[in-house]
PDB file of N, CA and C in Angstrom:
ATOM      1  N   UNK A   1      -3.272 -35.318   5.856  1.00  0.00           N
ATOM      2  CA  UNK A   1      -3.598 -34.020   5.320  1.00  0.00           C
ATOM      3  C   UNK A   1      -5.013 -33.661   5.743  1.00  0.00           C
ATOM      4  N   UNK A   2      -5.161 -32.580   6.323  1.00  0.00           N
ATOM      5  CA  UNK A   2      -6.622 -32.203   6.762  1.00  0.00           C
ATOM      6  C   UNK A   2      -7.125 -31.766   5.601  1.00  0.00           C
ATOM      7  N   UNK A   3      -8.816 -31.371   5.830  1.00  0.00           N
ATOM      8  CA  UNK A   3      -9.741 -31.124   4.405  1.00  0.00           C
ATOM      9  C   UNK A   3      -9.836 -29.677   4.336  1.00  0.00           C
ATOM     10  N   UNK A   4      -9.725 -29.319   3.822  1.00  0.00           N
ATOM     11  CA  UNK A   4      -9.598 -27.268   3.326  1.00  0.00           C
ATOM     12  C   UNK A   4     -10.784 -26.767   3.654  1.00  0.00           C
ATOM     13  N   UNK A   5     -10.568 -25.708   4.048  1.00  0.00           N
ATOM     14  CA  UNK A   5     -11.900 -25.255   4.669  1.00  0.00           C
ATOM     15  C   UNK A   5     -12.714 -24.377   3.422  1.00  0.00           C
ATOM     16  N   UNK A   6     -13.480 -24.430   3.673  1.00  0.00           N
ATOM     17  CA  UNK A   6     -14.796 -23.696   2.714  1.00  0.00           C
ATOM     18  C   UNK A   6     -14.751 -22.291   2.658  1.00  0.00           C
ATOM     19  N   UNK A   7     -14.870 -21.771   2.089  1.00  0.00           N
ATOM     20  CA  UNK A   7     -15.229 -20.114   2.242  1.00  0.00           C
ATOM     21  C   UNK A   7     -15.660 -19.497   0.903  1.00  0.00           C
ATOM     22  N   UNK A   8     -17.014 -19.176   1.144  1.00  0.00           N
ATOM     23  CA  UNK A   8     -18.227 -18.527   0.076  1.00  0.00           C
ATOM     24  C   UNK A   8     -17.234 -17.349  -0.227  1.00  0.00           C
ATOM     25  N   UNK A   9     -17.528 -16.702  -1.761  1.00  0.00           N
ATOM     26  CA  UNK A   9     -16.734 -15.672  -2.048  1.00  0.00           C
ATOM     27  C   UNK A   9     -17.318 -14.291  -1.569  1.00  0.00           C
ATOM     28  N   UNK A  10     -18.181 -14.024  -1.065  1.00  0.00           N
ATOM     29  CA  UNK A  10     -18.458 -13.144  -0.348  1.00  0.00           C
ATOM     30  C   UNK A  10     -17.922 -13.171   1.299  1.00  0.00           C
ATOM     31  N   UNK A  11     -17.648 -13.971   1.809  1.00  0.00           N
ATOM     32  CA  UNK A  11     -16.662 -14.196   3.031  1.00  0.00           C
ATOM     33  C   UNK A  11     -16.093 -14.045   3.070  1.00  0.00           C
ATOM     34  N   UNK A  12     -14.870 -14.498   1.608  1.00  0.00           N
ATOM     35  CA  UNK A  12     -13.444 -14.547   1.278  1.00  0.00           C
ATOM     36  C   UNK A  12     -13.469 -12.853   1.146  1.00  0.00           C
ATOM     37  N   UNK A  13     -14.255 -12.553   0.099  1.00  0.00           N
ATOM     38  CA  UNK A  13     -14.346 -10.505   0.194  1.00  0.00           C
ATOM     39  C   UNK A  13     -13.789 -10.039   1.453  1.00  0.00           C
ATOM     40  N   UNK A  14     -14.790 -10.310   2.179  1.00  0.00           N
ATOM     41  CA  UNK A  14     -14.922  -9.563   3.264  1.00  0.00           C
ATOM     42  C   UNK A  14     -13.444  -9.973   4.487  1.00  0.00           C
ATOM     43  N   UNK A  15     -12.950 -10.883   4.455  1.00  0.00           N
ATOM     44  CA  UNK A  15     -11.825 -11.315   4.973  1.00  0.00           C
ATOM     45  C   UNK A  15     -10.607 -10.876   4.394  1.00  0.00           C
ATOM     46  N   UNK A  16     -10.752 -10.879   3.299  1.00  0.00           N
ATOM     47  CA  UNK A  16      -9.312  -9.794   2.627  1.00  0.00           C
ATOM     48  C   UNK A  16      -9.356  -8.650   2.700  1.00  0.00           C
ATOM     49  N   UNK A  17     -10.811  -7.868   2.446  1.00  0.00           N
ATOM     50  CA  UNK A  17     -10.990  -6.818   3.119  1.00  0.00           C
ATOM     51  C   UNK A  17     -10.630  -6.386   4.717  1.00  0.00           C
ATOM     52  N   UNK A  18     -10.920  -7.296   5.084  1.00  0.00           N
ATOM     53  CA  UNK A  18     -10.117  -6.641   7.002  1.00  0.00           C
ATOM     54  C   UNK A  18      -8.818  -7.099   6.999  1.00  0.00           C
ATOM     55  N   UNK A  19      -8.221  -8.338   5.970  1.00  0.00           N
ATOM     56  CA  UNK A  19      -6.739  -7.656   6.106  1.00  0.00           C
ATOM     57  C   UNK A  19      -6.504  -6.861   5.237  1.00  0.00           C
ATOM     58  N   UNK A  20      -6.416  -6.137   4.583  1.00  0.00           N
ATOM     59  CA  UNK A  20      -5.973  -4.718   3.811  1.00  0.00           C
ATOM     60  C   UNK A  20      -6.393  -4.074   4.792  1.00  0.00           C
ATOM     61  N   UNK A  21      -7.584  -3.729   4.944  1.00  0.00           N
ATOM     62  CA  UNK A  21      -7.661  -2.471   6.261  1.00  0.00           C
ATOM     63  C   UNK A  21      -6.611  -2.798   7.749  1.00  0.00           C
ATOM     64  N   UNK A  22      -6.313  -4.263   8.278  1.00  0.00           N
ATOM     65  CA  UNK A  22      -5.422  -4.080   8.910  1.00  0.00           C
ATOM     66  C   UNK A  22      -3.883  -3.858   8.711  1.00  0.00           C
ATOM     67  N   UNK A  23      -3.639  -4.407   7.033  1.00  0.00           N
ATOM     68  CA  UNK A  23      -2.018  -3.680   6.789  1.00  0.00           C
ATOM     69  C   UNK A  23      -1.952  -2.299   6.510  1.00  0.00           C
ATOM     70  N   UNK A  24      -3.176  -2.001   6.431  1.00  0.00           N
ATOM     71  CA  UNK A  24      -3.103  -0.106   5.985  1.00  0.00           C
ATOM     72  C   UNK A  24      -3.101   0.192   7.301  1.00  0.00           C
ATOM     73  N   UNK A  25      -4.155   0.172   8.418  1.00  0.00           N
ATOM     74  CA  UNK A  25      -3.761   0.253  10.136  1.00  0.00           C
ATOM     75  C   UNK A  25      -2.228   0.113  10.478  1.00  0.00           C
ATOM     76  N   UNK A  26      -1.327  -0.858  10.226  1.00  0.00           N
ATOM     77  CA  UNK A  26      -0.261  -1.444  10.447  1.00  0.00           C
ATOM     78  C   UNK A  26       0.572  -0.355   9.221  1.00  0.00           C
ATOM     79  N   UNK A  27       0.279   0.258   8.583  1.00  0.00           N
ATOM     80  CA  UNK A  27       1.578   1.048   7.736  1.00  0.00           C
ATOM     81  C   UNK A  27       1.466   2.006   9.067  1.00  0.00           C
ATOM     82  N   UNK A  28       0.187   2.367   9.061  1.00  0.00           N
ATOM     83  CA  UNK A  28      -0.087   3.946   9.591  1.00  0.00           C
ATOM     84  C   UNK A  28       0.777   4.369  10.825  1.00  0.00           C
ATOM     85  N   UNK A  29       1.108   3.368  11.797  1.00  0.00           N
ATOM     86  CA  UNK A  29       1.384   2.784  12.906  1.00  0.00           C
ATOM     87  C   UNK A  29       2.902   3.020  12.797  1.00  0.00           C
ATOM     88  N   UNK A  30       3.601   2.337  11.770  1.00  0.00           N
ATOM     89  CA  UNK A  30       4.661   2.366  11.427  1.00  0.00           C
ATOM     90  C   UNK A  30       5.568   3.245  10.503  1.00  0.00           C
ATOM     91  N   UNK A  31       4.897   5.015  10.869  1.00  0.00           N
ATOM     92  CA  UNK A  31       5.888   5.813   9.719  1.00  0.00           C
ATOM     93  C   UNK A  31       7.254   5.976   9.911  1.00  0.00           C
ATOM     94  N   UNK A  32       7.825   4.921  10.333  1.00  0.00           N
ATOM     95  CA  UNK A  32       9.210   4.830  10.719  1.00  0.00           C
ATOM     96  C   UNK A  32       9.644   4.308   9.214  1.00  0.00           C
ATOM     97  N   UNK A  33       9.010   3.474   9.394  1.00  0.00           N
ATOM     98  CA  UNK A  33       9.618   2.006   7.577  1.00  0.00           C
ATOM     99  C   UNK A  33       8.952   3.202   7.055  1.00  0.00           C
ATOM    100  N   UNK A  34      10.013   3.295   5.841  1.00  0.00           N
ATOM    101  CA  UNK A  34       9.981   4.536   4.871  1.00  0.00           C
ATOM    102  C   UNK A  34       9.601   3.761   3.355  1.00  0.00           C
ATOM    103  N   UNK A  35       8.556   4.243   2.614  1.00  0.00           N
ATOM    104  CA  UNK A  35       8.104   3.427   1.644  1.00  0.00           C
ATOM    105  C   UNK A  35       9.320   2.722   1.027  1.00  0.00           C
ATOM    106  N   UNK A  36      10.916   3.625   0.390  1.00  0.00           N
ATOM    107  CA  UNK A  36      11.924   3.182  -0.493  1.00  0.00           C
ATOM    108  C   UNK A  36      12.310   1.734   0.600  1.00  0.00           C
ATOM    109  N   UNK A  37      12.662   1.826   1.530  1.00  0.00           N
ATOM    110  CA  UNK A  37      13.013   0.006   2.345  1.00  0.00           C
ATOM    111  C   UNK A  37      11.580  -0.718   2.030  1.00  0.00           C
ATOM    112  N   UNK A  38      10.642  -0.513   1.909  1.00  0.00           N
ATOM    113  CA  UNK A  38       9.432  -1.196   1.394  1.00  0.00           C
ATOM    114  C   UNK A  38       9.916  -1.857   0.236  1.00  0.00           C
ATOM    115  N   UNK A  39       9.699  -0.714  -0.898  1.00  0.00           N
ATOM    116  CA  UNK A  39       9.979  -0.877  -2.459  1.00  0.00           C
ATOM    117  C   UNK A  39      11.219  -1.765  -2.226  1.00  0.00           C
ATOM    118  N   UNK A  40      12.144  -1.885  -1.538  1.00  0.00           N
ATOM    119  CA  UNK A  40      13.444  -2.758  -1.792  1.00  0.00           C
ATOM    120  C   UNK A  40      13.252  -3.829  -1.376  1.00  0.00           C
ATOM    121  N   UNK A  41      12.642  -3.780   0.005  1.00  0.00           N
ATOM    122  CA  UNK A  41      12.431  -5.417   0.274  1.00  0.00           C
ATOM    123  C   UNK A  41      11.091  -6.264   0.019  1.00  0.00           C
ATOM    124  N   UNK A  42      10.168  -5.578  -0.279  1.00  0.00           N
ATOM    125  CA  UNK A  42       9.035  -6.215  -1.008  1.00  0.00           C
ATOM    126  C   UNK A  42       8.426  -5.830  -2.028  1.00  0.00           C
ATOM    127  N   UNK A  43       9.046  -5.113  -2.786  1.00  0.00           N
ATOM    128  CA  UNK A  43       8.579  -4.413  -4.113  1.00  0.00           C
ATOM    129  C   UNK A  43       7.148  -3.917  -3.877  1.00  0.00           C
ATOM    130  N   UNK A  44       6.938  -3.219  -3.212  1.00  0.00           N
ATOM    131  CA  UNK A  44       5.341  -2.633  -3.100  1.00  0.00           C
ATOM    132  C   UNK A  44       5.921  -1.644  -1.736  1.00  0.00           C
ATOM    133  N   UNK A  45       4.881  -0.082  -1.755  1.00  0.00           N
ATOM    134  CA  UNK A  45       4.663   0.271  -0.666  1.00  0.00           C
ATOM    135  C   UNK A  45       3.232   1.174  -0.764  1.00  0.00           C
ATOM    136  N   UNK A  46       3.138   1.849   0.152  1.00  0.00           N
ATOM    137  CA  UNK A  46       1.851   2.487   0.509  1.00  0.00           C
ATOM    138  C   UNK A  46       1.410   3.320  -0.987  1.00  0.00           C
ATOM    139  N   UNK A  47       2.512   3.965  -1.249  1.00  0.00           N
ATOM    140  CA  UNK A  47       1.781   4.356  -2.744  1.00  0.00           C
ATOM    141  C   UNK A  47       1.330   3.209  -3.913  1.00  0.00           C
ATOM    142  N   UNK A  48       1.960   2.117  -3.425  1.00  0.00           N
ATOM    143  CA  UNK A  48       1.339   0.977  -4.622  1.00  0.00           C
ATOM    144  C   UNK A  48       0.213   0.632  -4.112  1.00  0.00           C
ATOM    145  N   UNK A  49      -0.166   0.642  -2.861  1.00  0.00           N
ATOM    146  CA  UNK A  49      -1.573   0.165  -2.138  1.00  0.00           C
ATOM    147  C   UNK A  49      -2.740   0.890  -2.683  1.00  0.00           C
ATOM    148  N   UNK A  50      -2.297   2.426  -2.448  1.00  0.00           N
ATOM    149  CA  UNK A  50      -2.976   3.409  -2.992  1.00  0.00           C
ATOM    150  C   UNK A  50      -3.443   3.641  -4.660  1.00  0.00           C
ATOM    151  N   UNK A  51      -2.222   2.889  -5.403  1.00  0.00           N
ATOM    152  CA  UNK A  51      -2.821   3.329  -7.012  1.00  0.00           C
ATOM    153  C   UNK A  51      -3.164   2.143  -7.220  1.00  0.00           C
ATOM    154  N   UNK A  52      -3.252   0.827  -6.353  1.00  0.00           N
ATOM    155  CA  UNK A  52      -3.844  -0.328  -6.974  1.00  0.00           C
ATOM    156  C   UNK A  52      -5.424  -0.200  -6.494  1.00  0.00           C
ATOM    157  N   UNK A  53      -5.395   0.675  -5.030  1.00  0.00           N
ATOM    158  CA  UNK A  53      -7.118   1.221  -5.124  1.00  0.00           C
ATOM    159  C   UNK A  53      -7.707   2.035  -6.041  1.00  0.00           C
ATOM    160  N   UNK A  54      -6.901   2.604  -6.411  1.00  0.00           N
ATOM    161  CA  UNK A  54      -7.652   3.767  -7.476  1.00  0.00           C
ATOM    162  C   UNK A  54      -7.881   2.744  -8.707  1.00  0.00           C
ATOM    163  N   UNK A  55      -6.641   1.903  -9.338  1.00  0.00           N
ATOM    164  CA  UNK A  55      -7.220   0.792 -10.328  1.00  0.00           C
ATOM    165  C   UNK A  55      -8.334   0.315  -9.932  1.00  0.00           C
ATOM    166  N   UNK A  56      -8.487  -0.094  -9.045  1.00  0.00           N
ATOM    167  CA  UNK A  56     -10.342  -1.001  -8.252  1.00  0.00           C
ATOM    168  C   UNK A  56     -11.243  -0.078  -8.869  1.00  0.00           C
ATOM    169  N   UNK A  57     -11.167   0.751  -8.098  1.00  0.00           N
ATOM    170  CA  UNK A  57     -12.001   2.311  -8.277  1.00  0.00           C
ATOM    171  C   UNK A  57     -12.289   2.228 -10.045  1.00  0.00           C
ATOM    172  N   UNK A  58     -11.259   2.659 -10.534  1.00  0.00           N
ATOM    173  CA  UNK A  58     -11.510   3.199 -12.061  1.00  0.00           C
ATOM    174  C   UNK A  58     -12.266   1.900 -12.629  1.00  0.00           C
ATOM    175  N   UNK A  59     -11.528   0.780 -12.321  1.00  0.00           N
ATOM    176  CA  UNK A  59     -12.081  -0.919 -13.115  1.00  0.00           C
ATOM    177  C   UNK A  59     -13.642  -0.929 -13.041  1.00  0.00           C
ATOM    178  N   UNK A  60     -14.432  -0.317 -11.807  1.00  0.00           N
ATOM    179  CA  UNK A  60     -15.736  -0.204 -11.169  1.00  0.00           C
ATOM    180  C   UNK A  60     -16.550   0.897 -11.512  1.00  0.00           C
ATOM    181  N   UNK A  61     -15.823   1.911 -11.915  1.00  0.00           N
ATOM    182  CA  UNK A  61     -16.171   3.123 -12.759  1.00  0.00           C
ATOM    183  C   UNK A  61     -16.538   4.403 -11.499  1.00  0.00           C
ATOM    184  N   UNK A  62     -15.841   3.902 -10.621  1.00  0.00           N
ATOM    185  CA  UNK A  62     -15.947   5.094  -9.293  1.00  0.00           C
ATOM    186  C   UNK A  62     -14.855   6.311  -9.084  1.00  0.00           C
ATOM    187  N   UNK A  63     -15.503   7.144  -9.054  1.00  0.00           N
ATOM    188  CA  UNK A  63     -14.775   8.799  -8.996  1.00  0.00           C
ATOM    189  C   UNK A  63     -13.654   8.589  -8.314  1.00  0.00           C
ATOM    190  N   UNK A  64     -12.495   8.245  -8.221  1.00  0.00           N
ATOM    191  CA  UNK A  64     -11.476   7.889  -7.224  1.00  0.00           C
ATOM    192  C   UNK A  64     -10.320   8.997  -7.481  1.00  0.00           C
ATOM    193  N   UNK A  65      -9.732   9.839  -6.781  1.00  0.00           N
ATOM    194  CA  UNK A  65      -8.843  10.417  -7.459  1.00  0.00           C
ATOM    195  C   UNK A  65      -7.580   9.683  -6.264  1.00  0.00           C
ATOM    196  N   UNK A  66      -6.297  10.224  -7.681  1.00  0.00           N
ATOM    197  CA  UNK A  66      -4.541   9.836  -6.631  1.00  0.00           C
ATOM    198  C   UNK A  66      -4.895  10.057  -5.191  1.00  0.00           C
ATOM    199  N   UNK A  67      -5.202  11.470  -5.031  1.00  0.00           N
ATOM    200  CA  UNK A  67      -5.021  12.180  -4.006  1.00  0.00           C
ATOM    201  C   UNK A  67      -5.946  11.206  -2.784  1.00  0.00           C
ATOM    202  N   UNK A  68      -6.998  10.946  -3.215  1.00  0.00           N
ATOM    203  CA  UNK A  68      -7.999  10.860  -2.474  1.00  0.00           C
ATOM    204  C   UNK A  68      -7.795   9.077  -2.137  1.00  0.00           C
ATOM    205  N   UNK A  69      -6.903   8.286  -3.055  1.00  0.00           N
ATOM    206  CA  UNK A  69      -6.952   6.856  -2.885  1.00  0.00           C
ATOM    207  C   UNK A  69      -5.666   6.940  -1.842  1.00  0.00           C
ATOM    208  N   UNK A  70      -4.904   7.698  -2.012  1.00  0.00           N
ATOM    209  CA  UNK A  70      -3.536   7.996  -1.286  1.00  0.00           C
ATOM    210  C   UNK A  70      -3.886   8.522   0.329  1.00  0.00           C
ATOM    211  N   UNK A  71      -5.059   9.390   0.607  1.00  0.00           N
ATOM    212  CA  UNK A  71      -5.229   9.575   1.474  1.00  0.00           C
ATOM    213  C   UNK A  71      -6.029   8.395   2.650  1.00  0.00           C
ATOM    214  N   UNK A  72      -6.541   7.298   1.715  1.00  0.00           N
ATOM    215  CA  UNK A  72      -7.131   6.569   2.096  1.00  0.00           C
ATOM    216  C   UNK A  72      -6.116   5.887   3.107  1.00  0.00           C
ATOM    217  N   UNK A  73      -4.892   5.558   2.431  1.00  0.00           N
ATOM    218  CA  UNK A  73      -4.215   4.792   2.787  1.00  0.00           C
ATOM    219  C   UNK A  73      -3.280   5.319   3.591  1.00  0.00           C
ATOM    220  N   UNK A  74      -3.097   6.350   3.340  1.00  0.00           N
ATOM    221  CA  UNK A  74      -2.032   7.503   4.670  1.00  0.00           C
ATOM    222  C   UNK A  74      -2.525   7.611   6.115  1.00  0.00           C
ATOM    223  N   UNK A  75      -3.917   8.374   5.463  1.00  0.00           N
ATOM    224  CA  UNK A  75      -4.774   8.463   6.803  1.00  0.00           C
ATOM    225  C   UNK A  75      -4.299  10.362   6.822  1.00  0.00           C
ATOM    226  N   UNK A  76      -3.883  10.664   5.639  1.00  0.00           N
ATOM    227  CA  UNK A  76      -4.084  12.172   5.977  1.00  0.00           C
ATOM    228  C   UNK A  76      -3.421  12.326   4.762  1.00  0.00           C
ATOM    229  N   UNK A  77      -3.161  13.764   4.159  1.00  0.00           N
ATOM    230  CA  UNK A  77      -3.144  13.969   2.723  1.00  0.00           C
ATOM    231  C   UNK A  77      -1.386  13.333   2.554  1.00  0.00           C
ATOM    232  N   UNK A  78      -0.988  13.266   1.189  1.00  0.00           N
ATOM    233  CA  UNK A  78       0.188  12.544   0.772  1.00  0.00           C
ATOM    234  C   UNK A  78       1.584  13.942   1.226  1.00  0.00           C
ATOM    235  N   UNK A  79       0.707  14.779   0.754  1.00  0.00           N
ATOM    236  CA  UNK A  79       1.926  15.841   1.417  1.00  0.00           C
ATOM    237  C   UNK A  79       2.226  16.233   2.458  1.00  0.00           C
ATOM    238  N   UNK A  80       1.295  16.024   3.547  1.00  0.00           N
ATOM    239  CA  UNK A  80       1.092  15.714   5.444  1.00  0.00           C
ATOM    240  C   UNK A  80       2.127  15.238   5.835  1.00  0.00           C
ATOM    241  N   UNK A  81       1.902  13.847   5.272  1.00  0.00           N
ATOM    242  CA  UNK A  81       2.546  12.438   5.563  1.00  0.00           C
ATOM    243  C   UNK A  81       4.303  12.704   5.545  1.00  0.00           C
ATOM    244  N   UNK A  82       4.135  13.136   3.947  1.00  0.00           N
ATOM    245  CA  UNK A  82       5.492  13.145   3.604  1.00  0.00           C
ATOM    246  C   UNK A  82       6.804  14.052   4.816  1.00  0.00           C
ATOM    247  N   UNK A  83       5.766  15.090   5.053  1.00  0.00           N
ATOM    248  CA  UNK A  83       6.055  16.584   5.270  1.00  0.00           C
ATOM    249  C   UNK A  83       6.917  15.670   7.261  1.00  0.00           C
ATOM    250  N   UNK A  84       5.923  14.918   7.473  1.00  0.00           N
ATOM    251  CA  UNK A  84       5.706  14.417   8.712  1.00  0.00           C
ATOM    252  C   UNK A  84       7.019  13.405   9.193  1.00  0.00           C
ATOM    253  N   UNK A  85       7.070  12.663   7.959  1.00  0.00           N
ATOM    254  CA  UNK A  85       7.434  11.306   8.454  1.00  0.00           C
ATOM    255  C   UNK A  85       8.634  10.931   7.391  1.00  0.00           C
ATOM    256  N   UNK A  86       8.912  11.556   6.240  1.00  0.00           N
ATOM    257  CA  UNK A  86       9.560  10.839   4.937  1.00  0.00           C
ATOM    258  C   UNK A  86      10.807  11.724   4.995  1.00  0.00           C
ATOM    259  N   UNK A  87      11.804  10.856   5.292  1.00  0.00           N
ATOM    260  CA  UNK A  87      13.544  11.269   5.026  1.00  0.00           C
ATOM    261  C   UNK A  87      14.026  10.947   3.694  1.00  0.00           C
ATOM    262  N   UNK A  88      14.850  11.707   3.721  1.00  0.00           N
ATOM    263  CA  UNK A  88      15.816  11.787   2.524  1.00  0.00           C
ATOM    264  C   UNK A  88      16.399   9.921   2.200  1.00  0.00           C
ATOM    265  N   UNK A  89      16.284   9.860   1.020  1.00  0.00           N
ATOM    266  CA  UNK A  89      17.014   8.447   0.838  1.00  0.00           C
ATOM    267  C   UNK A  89      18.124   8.921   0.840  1.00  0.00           C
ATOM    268  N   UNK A  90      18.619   7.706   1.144  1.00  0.00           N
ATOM    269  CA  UNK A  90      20.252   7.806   0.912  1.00  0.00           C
ATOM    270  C   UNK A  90      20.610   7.585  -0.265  1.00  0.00           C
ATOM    271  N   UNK A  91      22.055   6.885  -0.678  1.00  0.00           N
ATOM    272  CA  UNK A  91      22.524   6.961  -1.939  1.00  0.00           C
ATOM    273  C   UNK A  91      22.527   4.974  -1.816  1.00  0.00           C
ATOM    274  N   UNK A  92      22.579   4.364  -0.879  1.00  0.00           N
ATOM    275  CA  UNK A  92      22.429   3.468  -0.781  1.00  0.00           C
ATOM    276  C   UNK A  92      21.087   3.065  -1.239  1.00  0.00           C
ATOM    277  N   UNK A  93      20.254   3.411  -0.261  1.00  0.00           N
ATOM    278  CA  UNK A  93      18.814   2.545  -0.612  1.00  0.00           C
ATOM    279  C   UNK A  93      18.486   3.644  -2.307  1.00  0.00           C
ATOM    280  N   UNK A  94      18.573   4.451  -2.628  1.00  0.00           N
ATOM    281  CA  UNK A  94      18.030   4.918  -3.856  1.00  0.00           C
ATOM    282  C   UNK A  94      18.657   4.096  -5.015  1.00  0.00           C
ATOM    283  N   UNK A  95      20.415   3.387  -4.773  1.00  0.00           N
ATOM    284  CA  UNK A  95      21.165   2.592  -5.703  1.00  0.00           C
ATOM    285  C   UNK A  95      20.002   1.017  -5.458  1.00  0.00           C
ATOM    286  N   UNK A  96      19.672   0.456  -4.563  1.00  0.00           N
ATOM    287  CA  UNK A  96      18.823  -0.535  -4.645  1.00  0.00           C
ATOM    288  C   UNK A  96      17.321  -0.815  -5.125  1.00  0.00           C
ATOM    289  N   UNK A  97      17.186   0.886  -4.942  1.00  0.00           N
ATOM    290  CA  UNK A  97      15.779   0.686  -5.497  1.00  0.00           C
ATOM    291  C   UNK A  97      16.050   0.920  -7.345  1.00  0.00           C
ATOM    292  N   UNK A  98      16.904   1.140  -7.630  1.00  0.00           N
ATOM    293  CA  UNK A  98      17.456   1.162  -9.082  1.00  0.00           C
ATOM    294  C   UNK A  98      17.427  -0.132  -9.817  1.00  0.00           C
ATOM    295  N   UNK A  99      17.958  -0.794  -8.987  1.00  0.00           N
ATOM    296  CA  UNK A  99      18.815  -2.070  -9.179  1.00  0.00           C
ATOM    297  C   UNK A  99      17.153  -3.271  -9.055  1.00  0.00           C
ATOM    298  N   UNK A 100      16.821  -2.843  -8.249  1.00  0.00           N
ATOM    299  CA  UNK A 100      15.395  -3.929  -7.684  1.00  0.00           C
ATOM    300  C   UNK A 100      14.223  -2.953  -8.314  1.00  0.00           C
ATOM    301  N   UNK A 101      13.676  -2.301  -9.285  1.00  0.00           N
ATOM    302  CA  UNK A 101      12.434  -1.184  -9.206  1.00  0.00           C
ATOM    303  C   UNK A 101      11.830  -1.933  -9.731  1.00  0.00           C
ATOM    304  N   UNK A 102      10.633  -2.417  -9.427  1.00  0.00           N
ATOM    305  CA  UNK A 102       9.278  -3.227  -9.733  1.00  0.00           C
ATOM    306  C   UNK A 102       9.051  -3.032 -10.969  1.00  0.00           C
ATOM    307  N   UNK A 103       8.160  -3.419 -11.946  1.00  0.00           N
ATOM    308  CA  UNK A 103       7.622  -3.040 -13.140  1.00  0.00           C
ATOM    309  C   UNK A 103       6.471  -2.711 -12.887  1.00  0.00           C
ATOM    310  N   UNK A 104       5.629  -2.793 -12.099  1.00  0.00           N
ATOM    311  CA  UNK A 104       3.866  -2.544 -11.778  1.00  0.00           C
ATOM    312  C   UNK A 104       3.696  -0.945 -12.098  1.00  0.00           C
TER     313      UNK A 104
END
């Protein structure tokens, strides 16, 4: 068994920080995957990214609004996006996201 590597919590910050900024890069990339196949196969999507920043935000006592944590993570306003990239669910994936809907 090798020995675990070290990492100061200000490192560790800053390293989870560039991956979140690279899975938010990597949604942006991908407005094909439609948040509901998200929500079904990993219970989270870009809007959970978005209101778990605004939780950060509010926990820290910083002006954060929906709109503005949502845009963070879109990369352009939520109604852009939608307008752009977001299809109709089906009756399929909307019956799974029923069946599977997160509690968060």
């Amino acid at each position: 068994m090798s020995a675990k590597t070290v990492i100061d919590a200000p490192t560790m910050t800053e390293l989870e920080a560039a991956a979140f900024r690279r899975l938010v890069q990597h949604l942006r990339t991908r407005a094909d995957v439609q948040n509901i196949d998200m929500m079904n196969l990993a219970g989270f999507c870009r809007n959970c990214l978005s209101n778990w920043m605004k939780d950060a935000a509010d926990e820290r006592g910083i002006a954060l609004s929906r709109d503005e944590s949502r845009e963070r993570v879109y990369g352009m306003s939520y109604d852009a996006w939608k307008a752009l990239h977001q299809g109709a669910a089906s009756a399929e994936q909307q019956a799974a996201f029923e069946a599977n809907k997160p509690q968060h």
